[in-house]
N, C-alpha and C. Protein backbone atom coordinates (compact mmCIF):
# COMPACT_ATOMS: atom_id res chain seq x y z
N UNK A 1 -8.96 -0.18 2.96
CA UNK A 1 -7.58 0.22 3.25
C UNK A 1 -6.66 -0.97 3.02
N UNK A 2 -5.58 -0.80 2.01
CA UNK A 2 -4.37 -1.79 2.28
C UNK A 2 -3.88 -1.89 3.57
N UNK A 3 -3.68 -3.06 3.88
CA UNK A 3 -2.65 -3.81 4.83
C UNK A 3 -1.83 -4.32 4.60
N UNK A 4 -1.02 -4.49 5.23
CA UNK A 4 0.67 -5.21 4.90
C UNK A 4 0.33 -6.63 4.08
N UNK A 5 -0.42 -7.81 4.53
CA UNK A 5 -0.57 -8.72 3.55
C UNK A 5 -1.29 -8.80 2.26
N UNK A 6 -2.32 -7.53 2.14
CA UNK A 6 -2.40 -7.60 0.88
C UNK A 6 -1.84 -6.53 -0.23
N UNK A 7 -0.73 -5.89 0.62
CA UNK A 7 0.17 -4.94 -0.63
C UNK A 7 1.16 -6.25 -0.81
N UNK A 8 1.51 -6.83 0.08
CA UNK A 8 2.46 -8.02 -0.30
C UNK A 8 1.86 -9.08 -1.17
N UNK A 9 0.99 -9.76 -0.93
CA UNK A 9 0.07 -10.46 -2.31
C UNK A 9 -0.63 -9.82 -3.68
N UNK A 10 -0.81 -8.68 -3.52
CA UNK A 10 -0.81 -7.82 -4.99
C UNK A 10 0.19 -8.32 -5.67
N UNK A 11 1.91 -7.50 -5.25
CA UNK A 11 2.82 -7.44 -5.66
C UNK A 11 3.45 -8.69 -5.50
N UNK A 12 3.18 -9.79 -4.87
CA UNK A 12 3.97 -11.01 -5.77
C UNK A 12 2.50 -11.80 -6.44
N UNK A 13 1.02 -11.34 -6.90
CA UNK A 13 0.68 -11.64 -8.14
C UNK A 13 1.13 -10.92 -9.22
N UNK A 14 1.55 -9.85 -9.26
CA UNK A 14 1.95 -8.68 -10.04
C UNK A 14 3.56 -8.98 -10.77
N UNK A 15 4.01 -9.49 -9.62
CA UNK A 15 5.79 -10.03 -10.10
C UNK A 15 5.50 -11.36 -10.55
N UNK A 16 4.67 -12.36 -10.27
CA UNK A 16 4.46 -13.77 -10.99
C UNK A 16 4.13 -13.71 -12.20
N UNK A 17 2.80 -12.53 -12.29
CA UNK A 17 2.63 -12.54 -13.89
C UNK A 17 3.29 -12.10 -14.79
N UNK A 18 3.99 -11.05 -14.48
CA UNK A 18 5.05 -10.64 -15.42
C UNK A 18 6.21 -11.06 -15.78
N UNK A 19 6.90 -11.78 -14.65
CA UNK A 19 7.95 -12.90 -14.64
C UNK A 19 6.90 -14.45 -15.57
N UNK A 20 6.37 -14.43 -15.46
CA UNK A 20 5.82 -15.91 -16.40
C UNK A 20 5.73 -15.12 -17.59
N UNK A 21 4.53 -14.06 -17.67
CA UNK A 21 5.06 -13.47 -19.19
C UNK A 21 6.52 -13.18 -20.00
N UNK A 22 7.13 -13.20 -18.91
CA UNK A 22 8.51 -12.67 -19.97
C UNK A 22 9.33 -13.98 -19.88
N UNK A 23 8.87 -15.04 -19.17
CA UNK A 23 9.46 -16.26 -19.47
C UNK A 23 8.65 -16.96 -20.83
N UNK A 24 7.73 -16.65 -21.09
CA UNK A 24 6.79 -16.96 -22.25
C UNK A 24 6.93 -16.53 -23.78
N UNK A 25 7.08 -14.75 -23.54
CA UNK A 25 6.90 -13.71 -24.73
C UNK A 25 8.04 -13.36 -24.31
N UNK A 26 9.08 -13.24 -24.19
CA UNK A 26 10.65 -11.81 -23.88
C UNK A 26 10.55 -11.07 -24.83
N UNK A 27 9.88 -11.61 -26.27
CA UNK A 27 10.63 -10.93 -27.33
C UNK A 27 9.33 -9.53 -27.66
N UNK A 28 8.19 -10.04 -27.52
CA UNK A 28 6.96 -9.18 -27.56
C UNK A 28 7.02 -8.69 -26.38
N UNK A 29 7.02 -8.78 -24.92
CA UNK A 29 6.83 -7.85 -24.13
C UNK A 29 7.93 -6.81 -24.07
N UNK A 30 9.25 -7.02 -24.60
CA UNK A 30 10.47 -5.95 -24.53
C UNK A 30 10.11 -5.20 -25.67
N UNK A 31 9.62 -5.47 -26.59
CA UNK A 31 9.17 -4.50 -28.11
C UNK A 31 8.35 -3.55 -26.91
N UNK A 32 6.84 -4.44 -26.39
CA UNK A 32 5.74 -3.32 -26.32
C UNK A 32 6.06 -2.59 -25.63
N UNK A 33 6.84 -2.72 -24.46
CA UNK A 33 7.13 -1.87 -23.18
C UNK A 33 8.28 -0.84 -23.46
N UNK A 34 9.16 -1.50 -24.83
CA UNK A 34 10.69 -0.67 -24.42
C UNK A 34 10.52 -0.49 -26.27
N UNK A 35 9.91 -0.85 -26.72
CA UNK A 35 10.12 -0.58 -28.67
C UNK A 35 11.13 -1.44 -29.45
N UNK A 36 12.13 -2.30 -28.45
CA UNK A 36 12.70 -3.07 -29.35
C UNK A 36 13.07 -4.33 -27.78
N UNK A 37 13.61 -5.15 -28.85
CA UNK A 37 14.22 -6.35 -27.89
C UNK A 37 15.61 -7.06 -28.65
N UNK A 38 16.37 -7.93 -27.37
CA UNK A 38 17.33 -8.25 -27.78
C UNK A 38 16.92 -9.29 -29.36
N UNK A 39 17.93 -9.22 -30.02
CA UNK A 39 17.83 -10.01 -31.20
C UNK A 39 18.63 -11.64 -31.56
N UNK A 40 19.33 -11.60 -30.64
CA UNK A 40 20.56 -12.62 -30.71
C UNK A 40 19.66 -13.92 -29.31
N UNK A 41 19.65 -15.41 -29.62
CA UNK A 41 19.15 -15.91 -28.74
C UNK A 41 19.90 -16.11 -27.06
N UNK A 42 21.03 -15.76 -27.09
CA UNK A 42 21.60 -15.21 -25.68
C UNK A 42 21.03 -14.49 -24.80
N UNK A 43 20.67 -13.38 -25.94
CA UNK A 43 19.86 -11.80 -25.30
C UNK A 43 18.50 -12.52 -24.23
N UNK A 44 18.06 -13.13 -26.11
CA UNK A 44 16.26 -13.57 -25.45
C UNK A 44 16.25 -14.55 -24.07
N UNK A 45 17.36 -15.39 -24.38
CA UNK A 45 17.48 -16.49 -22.38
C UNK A 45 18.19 -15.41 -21.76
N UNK A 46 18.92 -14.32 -21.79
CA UNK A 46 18.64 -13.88 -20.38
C UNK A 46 17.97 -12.63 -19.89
N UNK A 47 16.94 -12.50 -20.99
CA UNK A 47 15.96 -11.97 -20.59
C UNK A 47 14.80 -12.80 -19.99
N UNK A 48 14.97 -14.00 -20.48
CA UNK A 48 13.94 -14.97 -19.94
C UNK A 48 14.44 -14.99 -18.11
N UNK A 49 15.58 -15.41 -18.38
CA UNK A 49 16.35 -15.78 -16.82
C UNK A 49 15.88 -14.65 -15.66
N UNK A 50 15.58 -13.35 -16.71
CA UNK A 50 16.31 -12.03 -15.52
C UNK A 50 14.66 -11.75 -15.10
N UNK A 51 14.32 -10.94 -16.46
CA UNK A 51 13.06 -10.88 -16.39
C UNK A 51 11.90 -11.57 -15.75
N UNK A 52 11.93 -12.99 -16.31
CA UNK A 52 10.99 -13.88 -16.41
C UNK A 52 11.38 -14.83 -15.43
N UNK A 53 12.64 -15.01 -14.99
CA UNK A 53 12.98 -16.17 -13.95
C UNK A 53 13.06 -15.71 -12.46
N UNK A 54 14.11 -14.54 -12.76
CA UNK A 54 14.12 -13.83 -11.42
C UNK A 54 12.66 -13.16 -10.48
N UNK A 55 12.19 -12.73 -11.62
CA UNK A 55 11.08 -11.75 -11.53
C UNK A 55 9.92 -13.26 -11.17
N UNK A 56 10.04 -14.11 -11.72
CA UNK A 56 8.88 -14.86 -10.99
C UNK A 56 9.27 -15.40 -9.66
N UNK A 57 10.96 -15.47 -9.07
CA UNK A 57 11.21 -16.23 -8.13
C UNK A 57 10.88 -14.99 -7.01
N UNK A 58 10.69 -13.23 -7.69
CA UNK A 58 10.72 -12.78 -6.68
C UNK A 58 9.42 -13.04 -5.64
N UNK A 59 8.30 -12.94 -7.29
CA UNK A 59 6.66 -12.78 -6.55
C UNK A 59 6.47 -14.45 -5.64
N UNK A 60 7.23 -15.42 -5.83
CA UNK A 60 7.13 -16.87 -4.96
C UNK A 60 7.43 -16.00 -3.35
N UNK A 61 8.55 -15.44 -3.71
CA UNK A 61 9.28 -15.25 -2.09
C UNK A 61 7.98 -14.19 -1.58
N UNK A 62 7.76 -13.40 -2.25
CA UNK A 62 6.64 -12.10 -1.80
C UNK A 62 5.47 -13.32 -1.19
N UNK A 63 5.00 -14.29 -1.70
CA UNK A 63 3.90 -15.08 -1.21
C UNK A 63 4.32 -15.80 -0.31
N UNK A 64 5.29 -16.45 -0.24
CA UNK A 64 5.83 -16.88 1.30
C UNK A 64 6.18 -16.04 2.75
N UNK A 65 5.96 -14.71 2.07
CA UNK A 65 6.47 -13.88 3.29
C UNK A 65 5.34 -13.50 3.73
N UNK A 66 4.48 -12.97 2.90
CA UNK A 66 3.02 -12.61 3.21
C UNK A 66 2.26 -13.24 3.78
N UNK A 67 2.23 -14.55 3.62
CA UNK A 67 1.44 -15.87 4.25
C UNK A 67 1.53 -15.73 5.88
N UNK A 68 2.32 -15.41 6.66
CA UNK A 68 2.44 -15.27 7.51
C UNK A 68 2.89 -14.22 8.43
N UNK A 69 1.85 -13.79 9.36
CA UNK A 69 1.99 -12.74 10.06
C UNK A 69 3.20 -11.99 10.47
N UNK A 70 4.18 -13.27 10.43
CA UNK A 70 5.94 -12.94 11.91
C UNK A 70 6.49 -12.73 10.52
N UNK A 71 6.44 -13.10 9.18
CA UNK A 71 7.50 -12.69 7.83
C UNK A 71 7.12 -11.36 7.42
N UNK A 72 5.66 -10.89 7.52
CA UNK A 72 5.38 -9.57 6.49
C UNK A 72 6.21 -8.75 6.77
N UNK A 73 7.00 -8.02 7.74
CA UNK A 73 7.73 -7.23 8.09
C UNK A 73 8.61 -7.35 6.71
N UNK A 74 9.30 -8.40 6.67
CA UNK A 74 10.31 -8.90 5.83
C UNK A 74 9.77 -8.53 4.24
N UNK A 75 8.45 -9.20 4.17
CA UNK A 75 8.27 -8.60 2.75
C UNK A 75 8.12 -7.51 2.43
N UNK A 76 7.25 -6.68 3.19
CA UNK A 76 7.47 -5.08 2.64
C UNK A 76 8.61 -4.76 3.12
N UNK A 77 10.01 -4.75 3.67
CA UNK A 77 10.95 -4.77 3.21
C UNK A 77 11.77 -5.24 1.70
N UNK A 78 11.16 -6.31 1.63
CA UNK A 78 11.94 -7.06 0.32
C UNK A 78 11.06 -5.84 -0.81
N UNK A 79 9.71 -5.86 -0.34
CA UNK A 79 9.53 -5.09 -1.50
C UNK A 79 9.99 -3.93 -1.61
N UNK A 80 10.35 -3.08 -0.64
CA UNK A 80 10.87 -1.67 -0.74
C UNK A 80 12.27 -1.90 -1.66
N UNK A 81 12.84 -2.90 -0.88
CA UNK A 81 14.35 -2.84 -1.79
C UNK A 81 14.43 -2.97 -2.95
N UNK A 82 14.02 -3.95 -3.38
CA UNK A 82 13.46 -4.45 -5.07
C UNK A 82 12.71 -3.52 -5.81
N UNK A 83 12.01 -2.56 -5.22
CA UNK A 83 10.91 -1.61 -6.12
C UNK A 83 11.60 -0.60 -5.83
N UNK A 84 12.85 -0.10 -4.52
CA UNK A 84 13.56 0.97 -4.80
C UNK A 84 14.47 0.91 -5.76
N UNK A 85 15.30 -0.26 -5.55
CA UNK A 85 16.60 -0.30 -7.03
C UNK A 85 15.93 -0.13 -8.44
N UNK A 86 14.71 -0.81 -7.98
CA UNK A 86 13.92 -0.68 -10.15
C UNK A 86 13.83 0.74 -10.06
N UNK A 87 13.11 1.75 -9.13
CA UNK A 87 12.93 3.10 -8.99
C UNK A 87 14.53 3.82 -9.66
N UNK A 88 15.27 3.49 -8.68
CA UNK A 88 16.85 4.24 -8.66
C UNK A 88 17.30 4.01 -10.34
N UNK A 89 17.04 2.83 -10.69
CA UNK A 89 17.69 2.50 -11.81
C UNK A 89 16.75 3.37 -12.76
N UNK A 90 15.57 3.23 -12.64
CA UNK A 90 14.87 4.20 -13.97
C UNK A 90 14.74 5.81 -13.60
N UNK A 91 15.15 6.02 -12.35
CA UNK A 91 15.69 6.87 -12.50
C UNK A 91 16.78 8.22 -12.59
N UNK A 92 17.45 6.82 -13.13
CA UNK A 92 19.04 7.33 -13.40
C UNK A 92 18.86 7.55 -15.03
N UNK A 93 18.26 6.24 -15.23
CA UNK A 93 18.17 6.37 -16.58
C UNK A 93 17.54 7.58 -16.96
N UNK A 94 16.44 8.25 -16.74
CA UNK A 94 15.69 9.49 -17.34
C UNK A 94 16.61 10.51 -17.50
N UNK A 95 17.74 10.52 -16.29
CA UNK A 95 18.79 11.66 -16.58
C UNK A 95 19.76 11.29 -17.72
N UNK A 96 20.26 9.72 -17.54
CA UNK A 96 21.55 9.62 -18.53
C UNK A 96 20.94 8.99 -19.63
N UNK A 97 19.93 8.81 -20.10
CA UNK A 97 19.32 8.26 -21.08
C UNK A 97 18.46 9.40 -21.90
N UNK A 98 17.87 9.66 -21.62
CA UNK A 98 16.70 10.78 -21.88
C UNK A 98 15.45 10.28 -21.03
N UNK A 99 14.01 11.24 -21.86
CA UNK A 99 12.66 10.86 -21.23
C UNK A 99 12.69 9.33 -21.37
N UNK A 100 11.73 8.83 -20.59
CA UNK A 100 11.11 7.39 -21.13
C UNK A 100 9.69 7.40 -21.75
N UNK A 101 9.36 6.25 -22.13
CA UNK A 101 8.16 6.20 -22.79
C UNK A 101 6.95 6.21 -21.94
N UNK A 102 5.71 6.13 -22.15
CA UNK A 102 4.89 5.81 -20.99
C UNK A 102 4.93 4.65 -20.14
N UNK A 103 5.52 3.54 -20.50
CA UNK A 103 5.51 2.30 -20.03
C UNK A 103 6.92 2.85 -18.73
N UNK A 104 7.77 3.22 -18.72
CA UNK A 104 8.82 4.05 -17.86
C UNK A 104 8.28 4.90 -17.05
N UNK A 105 7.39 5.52 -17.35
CA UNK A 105 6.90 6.12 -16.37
C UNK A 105 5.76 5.62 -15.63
N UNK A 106 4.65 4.84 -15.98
CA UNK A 106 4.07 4.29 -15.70
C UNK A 106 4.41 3.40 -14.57
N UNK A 107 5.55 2.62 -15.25
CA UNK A 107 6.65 1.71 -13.74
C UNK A 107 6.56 2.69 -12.54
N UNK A 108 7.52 3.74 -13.10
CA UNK A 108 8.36 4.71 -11.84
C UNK A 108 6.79 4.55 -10.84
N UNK A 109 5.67 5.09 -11.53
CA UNK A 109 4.92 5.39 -10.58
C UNK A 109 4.23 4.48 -9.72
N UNK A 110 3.76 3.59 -10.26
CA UNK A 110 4.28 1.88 -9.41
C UNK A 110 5.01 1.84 -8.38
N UNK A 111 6.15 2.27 -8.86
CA UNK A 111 7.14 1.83 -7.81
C UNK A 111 7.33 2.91 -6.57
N UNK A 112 7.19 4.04 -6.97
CA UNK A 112 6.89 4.72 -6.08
C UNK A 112 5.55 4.81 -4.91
N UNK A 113 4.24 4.82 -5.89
CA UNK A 113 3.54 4.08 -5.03
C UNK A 113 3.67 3.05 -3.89
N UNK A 114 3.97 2.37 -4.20
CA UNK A 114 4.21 1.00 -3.80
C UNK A 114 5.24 0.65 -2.61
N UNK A 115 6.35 1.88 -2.28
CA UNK A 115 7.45 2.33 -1.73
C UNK A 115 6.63 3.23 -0.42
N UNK A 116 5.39 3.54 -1.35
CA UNK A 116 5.49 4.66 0.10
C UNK A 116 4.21 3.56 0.75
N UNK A 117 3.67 3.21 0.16
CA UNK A 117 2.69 1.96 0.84
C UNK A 117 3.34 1.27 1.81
N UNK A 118 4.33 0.41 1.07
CA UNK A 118 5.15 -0.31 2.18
C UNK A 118 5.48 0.51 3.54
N UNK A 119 6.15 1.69 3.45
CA UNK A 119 6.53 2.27 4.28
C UNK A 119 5.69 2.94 5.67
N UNK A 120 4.04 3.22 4.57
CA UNK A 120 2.95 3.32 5.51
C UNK A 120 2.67 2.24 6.66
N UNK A 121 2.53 0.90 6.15
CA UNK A 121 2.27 -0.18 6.40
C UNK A 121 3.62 -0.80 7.40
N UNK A 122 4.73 -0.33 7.90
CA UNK A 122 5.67 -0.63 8.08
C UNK A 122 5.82 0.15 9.70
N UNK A 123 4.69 1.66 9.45
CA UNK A 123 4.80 2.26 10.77
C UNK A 123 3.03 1.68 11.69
N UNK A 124 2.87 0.88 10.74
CA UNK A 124 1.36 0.55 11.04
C UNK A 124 1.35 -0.87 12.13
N UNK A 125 0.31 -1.30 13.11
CA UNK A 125 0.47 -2.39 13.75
C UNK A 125 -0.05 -3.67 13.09
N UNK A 126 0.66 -4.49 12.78
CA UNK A 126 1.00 -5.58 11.95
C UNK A 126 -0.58 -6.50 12.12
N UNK A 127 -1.08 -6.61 10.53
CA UNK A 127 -2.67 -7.56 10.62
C UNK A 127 -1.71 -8.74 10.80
N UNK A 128 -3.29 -9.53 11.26
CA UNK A 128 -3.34 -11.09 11.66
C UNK A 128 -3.04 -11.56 10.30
C-alpha cells in the first residue's frame, strides 16, 4: 500500500527526472511527447527554465517535504495543486484544442491518479 511518503518520493523522483531531461533534451522530448518543439533559441531556454528548471525545483521541494513526517501533509498538498493545474490545464486544452495524443492522455491519467492518491493519503493517519 502507498503511504504519504512514498507517493511524495515517487513524484519528486518522477519531477527530477523529467525536469533534468528537459533541461538536457527540450528539443527531443517536446517533438516525442507533443510532435514538434519550439524552434527559435528563446523558445528552447524557456523551455529549459519552465520545463526542466521549474519542474526539477519542484521534485527538490517534493523531497524536502517528504523527508519528514510534520511536512508530508504539505507535500501531498503541493502535489495536489501542481498535478491539479497540469490536470485543469490539459484539460481545457482537450476541449479548446482538440483530442491529445497518447502522451496527453497518458499525463491526464497520472495526474489524476496521483490526485486521488494524495487525497486518500490525506484522510489517512500520517506514517512515521
Amino acid at each position: 500500500m502507498l503511504n504519504d511518503q512514498k507517493i511524495i518520493m515517487f513524484n519528486s523522483i518522477v519531477f527530477g527526472l523529467v525536469g533534468s531531461a528537459f533541461l538536457v533534451f527540450p528539443q527531443t522530448l517536446a517533438e516525442f511527447t507533443t510532435g514538434s518543439a519550439p524552434s527559435s533559441p528563446s523558445g528552447l531556454m524557456d523551455m529549459r527554465a519552465v520545463y526542466g528548471g521549474v519542474v526539477l525545483g519542484f521534485g527538490a521541494v517534493l523531497y524536502l517535504l517528504g523527508r519528514s513526517p510534520e511536512t508530508r501533509r504539505q507535500g501531498l498538498l503541493a502535489l495536489i495543486a501542481v498535478l491539479g493545474g497540469m490536470a485543469i490545464g490539459r484539460v481545457i486544452g482537450f476541449f479548446v484544442d482538440g483530442p491529445g495524443n497518447f502522451f496527453m492522455c497518458t499525463f491526464l491519467a497520472y495526474e489524476v491518479l496521483f490526485i486521488l492518491l494524495c487525497v486518500l493519503a490525506l484522510g489517512r493517519k500520517p506514517t512515521a
